[in-house]
Protein backbone atom coordinates (compact mmCIF):
# COMPACT_ATOMS: atom_id res chain seq x y z
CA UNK A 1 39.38 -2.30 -34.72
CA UNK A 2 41.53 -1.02 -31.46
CA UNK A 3 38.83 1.76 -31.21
CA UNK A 4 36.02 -0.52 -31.10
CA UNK A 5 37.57 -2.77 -28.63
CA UNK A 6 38.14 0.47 -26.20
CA UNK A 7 34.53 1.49 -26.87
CA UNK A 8 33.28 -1.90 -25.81
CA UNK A 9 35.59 -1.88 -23.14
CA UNK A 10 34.43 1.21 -21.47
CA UNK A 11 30.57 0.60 -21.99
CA UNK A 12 30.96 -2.70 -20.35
CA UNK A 13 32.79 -0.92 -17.60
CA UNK A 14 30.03 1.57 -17.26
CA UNK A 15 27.57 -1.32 -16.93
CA UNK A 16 29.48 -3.72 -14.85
CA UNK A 17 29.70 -0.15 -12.36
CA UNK A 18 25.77 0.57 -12.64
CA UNK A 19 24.99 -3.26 -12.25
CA UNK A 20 27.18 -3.31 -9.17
CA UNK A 21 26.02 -0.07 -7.99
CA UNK A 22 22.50 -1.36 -8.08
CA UNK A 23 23.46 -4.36 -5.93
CA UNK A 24 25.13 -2.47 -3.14
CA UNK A 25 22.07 -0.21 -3.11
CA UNK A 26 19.53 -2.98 -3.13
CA UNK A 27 21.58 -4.52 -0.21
CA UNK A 28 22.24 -1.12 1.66
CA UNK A 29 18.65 -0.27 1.20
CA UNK A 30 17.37 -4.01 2.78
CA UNK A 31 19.01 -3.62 5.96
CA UNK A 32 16.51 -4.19 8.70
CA UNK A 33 17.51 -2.27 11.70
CA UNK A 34 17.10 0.73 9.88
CA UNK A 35 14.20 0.18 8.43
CA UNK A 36 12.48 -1.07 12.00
CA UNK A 37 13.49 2.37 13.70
CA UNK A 38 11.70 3.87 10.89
CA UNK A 39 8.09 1.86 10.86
CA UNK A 40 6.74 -0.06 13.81
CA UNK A 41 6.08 -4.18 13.41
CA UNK A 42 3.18 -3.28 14.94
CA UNK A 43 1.28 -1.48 12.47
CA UNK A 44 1.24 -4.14 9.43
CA UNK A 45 -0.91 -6.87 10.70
CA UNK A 46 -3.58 -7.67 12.95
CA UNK A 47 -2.05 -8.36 16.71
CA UNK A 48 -2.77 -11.54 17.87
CA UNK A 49 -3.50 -10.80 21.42
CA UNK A 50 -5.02 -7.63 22.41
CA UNK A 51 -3.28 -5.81 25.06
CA UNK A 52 -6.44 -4.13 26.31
CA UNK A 53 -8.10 -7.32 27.01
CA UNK A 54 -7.76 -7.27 30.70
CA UNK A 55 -8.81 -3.45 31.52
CA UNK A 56 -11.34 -4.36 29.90
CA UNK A 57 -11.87 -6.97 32.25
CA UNK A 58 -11.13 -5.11 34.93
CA UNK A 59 -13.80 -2.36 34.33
CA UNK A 60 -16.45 -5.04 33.14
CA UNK A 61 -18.59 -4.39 36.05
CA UNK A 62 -18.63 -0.80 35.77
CA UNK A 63 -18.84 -0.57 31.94
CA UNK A 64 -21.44 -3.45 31.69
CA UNK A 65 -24.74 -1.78 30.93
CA UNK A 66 -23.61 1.80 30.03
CA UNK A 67 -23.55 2.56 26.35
CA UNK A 68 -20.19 2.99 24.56
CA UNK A 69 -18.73 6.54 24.53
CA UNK A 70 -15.08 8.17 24.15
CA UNK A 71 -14.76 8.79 27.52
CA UNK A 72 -15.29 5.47 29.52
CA UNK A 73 -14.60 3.07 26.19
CA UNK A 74 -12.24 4.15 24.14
CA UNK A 75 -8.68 2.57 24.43
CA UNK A 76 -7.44 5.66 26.16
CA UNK A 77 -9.83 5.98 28.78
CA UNK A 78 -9.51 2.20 29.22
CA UNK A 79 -5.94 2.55 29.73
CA UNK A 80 -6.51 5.76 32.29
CA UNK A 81 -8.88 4.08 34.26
CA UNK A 82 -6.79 0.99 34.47
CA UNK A 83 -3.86 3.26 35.58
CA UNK A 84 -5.85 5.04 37.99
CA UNK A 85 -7.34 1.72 39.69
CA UNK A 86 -3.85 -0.51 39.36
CA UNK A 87 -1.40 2.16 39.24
CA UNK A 88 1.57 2.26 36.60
CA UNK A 89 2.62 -1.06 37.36
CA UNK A 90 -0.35 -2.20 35.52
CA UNK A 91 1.12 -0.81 32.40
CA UNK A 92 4.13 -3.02 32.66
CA UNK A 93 2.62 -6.13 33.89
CA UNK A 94 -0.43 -6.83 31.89
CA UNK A 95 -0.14 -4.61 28.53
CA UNK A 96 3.52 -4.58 28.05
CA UNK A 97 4.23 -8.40 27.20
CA UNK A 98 1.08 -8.70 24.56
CA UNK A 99 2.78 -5.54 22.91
CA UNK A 100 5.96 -7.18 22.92
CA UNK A 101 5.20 -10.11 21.72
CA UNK A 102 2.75 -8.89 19.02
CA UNK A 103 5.77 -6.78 17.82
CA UNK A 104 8.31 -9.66 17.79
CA UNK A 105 5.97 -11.60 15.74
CA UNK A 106 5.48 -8.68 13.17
CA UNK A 107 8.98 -7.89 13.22
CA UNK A 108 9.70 -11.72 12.29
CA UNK A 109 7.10 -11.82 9.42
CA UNK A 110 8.49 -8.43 7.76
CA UNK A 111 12.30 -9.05 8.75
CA UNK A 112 12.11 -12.36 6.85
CA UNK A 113 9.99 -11.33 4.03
CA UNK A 114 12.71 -8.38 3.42
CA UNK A 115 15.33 -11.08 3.53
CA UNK A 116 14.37 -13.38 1.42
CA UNK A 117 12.71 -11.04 -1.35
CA UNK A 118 16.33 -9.24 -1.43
CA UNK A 119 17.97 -12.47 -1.94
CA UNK A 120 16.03 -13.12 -4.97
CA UNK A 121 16.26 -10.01 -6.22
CA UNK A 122 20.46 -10.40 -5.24
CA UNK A 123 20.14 -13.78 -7.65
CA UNK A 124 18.37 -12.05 -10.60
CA UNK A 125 21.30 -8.90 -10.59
CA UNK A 126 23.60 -11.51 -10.58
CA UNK A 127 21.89 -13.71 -13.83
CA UNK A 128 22.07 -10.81 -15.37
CA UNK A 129 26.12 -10.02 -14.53
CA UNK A 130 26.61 -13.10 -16.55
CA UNK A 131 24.67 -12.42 -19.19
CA UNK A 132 26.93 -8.87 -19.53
CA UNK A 133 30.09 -11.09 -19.29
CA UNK A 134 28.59 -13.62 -21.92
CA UNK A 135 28.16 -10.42 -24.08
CA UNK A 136 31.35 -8.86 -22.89
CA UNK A 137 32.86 -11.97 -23.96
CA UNK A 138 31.01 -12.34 -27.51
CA UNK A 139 32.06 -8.51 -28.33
CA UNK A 140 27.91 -7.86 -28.47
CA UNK A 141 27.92 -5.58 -25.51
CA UNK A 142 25.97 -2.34 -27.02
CA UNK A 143 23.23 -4.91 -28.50
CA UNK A 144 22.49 -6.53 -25.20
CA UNK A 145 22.89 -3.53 -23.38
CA UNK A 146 20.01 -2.32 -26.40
CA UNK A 147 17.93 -5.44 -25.63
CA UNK A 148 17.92 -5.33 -21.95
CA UNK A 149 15.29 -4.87 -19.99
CA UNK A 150 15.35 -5.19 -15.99
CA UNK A 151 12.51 -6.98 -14.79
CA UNK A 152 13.67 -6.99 -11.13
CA UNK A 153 12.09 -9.72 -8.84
CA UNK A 154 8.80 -12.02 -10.10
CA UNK A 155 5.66 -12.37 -8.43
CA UNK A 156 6.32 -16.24 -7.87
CA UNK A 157 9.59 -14.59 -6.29
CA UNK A 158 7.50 -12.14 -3.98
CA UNK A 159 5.07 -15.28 -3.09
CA UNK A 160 7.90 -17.70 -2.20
CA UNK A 161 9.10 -14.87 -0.05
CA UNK A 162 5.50 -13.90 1.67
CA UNK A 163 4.98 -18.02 1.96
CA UNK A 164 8.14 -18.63 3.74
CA UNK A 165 7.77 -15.54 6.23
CA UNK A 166 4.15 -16.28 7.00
CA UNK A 167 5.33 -20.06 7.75
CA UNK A 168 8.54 -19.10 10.33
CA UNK A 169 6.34 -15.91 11.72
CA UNK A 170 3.92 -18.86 12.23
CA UNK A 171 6.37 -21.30 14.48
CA UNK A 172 7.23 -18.26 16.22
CA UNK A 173 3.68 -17.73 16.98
CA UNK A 174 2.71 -20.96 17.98
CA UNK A 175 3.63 -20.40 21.90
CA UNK A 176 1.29 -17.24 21.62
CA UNK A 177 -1.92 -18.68 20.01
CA UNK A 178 -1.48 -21.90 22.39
CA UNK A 179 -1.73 -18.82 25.31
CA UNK A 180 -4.03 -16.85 23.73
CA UNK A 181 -6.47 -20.15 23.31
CA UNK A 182 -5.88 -21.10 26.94
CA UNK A 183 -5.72 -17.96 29.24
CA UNK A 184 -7.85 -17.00 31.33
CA UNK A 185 -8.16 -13.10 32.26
CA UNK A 186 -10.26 -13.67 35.37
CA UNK A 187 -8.06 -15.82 36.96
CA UNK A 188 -4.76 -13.06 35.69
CA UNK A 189 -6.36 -10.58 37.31
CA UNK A 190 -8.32 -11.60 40.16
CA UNK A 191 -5.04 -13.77 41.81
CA UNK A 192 -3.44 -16.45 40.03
CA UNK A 193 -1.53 -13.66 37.44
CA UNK A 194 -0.39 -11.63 40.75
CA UNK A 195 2.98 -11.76 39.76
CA UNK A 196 1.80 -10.57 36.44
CA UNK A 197 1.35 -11.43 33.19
CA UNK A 198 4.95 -13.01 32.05
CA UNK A 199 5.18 -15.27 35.44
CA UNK A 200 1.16 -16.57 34.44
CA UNK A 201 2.06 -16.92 30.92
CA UNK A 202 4.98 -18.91 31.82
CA UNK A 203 3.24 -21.37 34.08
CA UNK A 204 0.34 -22.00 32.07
CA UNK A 205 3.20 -22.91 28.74
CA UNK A 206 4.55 -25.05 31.51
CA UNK A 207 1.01 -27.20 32.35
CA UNK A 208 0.25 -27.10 28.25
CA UNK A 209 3.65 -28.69 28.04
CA UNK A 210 5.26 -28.95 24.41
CA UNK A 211 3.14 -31.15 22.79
CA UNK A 212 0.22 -28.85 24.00
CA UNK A 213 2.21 -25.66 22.54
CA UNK A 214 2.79 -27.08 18.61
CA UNK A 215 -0.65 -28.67 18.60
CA UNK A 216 -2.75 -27.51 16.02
CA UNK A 217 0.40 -25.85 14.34
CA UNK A 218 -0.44 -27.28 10.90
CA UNK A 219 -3.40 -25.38 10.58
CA UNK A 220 -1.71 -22.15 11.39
CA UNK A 221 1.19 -23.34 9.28
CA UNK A 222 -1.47 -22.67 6.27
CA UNK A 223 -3.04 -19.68 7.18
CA UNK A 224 -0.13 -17.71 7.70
CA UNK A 225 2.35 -19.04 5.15
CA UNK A 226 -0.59 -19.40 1.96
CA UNK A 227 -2.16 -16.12 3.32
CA UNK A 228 1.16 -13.59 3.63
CA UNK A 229 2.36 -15.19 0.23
CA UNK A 230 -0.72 -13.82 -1.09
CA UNK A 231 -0.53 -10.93 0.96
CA UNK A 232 2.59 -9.51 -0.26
CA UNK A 233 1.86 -10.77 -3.96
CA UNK A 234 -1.57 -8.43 -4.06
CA UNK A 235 0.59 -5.33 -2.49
CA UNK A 236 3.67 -5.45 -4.58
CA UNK A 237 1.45 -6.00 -7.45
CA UNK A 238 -1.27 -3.38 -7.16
CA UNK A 239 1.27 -1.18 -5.95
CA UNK A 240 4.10 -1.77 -9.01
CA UNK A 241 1.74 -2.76 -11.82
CA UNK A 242 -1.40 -0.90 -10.84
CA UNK A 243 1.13 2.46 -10.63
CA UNK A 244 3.21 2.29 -13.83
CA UNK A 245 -0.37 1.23 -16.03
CA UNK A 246 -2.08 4.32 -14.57
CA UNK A 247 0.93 6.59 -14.67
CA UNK A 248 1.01 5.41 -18.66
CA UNK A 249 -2.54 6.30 -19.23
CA UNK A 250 -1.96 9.81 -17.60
CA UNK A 251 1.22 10.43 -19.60
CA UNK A 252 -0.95 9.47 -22.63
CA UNK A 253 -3.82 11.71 -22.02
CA UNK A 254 -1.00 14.55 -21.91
CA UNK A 255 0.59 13.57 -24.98
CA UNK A 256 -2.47 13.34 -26.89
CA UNK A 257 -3.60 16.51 -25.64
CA UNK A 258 -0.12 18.33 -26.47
CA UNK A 259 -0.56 16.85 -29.91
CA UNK A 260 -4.38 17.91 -30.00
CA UNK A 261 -2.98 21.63 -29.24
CA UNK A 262 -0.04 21.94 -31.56
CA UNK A 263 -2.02 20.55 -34.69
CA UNK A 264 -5.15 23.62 -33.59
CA UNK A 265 -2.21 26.09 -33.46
CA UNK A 266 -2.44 26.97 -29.86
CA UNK A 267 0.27 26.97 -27.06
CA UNK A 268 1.56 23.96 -25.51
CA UNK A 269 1.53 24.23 -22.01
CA UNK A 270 5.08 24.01 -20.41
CA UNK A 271 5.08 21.12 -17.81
CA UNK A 272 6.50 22.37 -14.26
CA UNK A 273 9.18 19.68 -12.88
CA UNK A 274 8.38 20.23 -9.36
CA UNK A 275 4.57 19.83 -9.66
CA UNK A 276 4.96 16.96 -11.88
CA UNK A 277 7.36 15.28 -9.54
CA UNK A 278 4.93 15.79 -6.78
CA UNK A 279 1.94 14.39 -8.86
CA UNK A 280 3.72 11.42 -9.27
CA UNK A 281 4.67 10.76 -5.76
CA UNK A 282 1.37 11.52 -4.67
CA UNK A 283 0.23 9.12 -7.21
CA UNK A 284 2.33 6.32 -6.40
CA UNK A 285 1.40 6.75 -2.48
CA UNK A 286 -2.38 6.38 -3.44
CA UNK A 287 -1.35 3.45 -5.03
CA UNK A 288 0.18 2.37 -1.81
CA UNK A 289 -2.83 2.97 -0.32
CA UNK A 290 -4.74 1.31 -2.65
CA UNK A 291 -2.68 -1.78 -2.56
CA UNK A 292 -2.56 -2.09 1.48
CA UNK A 293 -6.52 -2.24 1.44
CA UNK A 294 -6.35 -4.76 -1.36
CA UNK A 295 -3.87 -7.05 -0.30
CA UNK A 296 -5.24 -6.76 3.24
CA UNK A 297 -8.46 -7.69 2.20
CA UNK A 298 -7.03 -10.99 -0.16
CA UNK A 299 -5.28 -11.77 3.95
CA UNK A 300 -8.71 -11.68 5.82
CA UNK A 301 -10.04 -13.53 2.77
CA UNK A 302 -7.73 -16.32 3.09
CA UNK A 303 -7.77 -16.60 6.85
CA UNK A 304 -11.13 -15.70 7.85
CA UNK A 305 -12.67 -18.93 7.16
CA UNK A 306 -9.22 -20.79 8.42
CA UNK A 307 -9.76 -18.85 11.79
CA UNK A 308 -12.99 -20.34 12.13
CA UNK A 309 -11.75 -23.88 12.33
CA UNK A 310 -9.09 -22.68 14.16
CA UNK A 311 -11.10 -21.39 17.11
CA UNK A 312 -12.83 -24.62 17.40
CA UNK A 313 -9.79 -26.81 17.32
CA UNK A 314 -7.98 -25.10 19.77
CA UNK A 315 -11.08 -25.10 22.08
CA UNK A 316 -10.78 -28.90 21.72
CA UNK A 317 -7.26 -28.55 22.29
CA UNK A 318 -7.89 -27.06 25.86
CA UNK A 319 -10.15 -29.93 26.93
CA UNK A 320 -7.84 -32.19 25.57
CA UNK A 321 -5.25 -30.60 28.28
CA UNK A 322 -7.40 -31.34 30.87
CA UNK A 323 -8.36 -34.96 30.27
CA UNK A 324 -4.46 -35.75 29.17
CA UNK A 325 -3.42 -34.09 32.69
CA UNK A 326 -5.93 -35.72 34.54
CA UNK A 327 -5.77 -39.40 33.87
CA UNK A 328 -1.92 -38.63 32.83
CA UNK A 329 -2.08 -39.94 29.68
CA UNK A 330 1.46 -41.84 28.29
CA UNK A 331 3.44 -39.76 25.72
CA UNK A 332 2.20 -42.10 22.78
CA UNK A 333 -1.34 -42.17 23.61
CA UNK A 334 -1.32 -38.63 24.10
CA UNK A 335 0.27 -37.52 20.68
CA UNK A 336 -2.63 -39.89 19.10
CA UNK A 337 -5.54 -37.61 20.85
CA UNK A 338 -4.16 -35.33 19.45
CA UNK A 339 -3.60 -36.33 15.66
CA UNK A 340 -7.47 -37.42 16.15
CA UNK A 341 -8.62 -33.84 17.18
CA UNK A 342 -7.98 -32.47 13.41
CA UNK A 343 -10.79 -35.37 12.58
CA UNK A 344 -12.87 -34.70 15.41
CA UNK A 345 -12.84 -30.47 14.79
CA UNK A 346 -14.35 -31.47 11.22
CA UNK A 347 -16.77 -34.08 12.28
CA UNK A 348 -17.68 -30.55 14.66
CA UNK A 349 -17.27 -27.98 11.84
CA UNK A 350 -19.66 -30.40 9.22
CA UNK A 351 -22.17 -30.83 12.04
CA UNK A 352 -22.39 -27.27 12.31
CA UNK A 353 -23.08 -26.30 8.46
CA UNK A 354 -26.00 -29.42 8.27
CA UNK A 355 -27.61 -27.63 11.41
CA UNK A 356 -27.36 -23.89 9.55
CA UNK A 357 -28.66 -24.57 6.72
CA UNK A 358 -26.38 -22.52 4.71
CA UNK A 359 -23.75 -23.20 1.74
CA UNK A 360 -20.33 -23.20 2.65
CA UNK A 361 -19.36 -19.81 1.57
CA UNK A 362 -22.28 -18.03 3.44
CA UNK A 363 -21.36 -20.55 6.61
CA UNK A 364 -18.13 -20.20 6.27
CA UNK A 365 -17.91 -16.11 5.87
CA UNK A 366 -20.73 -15.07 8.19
CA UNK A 367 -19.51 -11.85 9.75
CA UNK A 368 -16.93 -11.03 6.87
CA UNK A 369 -18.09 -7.47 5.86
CA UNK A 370 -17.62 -6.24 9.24
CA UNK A 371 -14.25 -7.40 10.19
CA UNK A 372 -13.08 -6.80 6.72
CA UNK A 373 -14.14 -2.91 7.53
CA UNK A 374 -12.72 -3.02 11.05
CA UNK A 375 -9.31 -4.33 9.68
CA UNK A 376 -8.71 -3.17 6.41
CA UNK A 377 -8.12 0.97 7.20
CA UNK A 378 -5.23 0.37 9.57
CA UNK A 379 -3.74 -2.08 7.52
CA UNK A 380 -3.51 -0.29 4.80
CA UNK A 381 -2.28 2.87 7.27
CA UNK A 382 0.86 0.63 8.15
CA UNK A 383 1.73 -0.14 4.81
CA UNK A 384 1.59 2.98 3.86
CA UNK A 385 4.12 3.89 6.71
CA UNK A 386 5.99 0.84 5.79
CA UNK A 387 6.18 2.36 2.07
CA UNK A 388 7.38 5.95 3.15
CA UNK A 389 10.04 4.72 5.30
CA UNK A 390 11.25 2.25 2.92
CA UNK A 391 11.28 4.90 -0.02
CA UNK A 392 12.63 7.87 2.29
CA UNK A 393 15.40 5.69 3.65
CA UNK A 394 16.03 4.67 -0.55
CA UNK A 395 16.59 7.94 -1.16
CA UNK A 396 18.79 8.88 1.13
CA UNK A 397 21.26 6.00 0.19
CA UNK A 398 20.73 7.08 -3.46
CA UNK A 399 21.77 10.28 -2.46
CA UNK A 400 24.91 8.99 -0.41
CA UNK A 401 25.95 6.77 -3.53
CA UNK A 402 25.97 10.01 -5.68
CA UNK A 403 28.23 11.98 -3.41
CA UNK A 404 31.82 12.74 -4.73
């Protein structure tokens, strides 16, 4: 009786230390500033301003009827001739705050995604620390420890989490699309953005006011909260379930075919730990690959048509600046022009379809393929950086836990 109460005791020990040990890991392995030195914001999503926008601009005149090559179109020789014209000031002035602020935005979606998926994962190690004391406690220990399988987080967990950083990445955003709808380039570069581009962004916030800045924030409210809850729920799922069900059929085929051998007589070949450990990473990082270009694809899916009524609301929005600033519309009367626009961009957006001809799908996705091909490579590039960074940086932790 005494022995089986030590036994008990020291397998629930040895769990309780695992359980715990998993925890601190998860935790460890979750912390963000580590994992942002490691992969750039930049690289996992489409930027919402491009930073080239006014070289190219600038060299319009001279580019205007040559066709495009490396040497005069490409980014870099954008960026050179820029340079070369404006000097290195340039660099700072008009290029450096879309960067910035493109990264900020990334680094908000990811660095709350991160958050809140470890939380959940935090709350189902911890469901299952009471189910070990419930067992503990009911002398069952080795048949739950038998029984139990970790399921680590859901995929209504890893949507909640994609949902909620999509919608706060989205509030954060809302000063840059209100910009971004709203600038002019000609008028940055040729005199009223002078003191560059933070002073003109600044002043131009200040005339949209910040009524102007949050309106048409329900609409990107949806697209980015519904379409990164998606997003993260097609990668985490390619990239878990897609990799375990194909690494299953390949250990399979090998069994079967070790089986095949031994019942003709012949040799079993002898498996090499190093080349199988390599197969498998390389495996898991198509996989990775496999599931940036999918999930990337559900994103642009979900927020291509959304962008469409988008663009024509917030073209609205900018004449509705100018008629509210020049009659000086009351606060009230104001905030009702503006509830109306979401009626009016439909009225626009229906008017549009009956004039095409075409069902909603078609109307809706026209011009799909090719910004689905445009987009989907170096999405699926950043994730795959993401992936390395966050599975390097696991390792090493794994490796510190292990240490005497």
């Amino acid at each position: 009786m005494n022995t089986d109460s030590t036994g008990n005791t020291s397998t629930a020990a040895t769990a309780t230390s695992l359980i715990t040990l998993t925890t601190t890991s998860r935790a460890l392995l979750l912390q963000l500033t580590h994992l942002y030195l490691r992969t750039p914001a930049k690289l996992f999503r489409p930027p919402r301003w491009d930073y080239l926008t006014p070289s190219r601009i600038l060299l319009e005149p001279e580019l205007r009827n040559k066709p495009w090559k490396f040497l005069t179109h490409s980014s870099i020789a954008l960026l050179y001739k820029s340079v070369k014209l404006k000097g290195w000031g340039w660099v700072g002035e008009q290029m450096g705050p879309p960067l910035i602020a493109n990264g900020v935005v990334g680094g908000v979606l990811y660095g709350v995604y991160l958050y809140s998926i470890n939380n959940y994962a935090n709350k189902r190690i911890h469901e299952q620390q009471l189910e070990l004391k419930k067992a503990q406690e009911s002398g069952i220990i080795e048949q739950w420890l038998n029984k139990m399988v970790w399921t680590g987080v859901t995929t209504w967990d890893t949507f909640k989490s994609g949902f909620f950083a999509g919608a706060i990445s989205s509030f954060i955003a809302s000063p840059l699309d209100a910009l971004y709808s709203r600038n002019s380039y000609s008028e940055l570069i040729n005199g009223k953005g002078k003191d560059g581009m933070i002073s003109y962004a600044w002043k131009k916030l200040g005339d949209v006011g910040i009524m102007g800045i949050f309106a048409g924030f329900w609409l990107n409210l949806i697209k980015e909260s519904v379409g990164f809850g998606c997003y993260f729920t097609t990668f985490e799922t390619v990239k878990n379930h897609g990799y375990f069900l194909a690494k299953g059929i390949i250990d399979g085929i090998e069994e079967i075919s070790d089986s095949t051998r031994q019942l003709m007589g012949l040799p079993i070949a002898e498996h090499n730990h190093m080349a199988v450990t390599k197969g498998e990473r390389v495996l898991r990082l198509s996989f990775v690959l496999l599931a940036g270009a999918s999930a990337a694809f559900t994103l642009v899916g979900i927020q291509y048509p959304i962008n469409k009524i988008q663009m024509i609301h917030l073209a609205r929005l900018e004449a509705l600046d100018l008629f509210n600033e020049a009659t000086k519309s009351q606060t009230r009367r104001w905030f009702q022009r503006y509830y109306h626009s979401y009626k009016q961009t439909w009225e626009i957006i229906l008017e549009r379809k009956i004039a095409s001809g075409e069902p909603w799908g078609r109307f809706m996705y026209k011009g799909f393929g090719k910004f689905t091909v445009a987009n989907i490579p170096a999405t699926s590039i950043g994730l795959l950086i993401f992936e390395i960074g966050r599975e390097k940086l696991s390792q090493e932790l794994e490796e510190e836990w292990l240490k005497p």
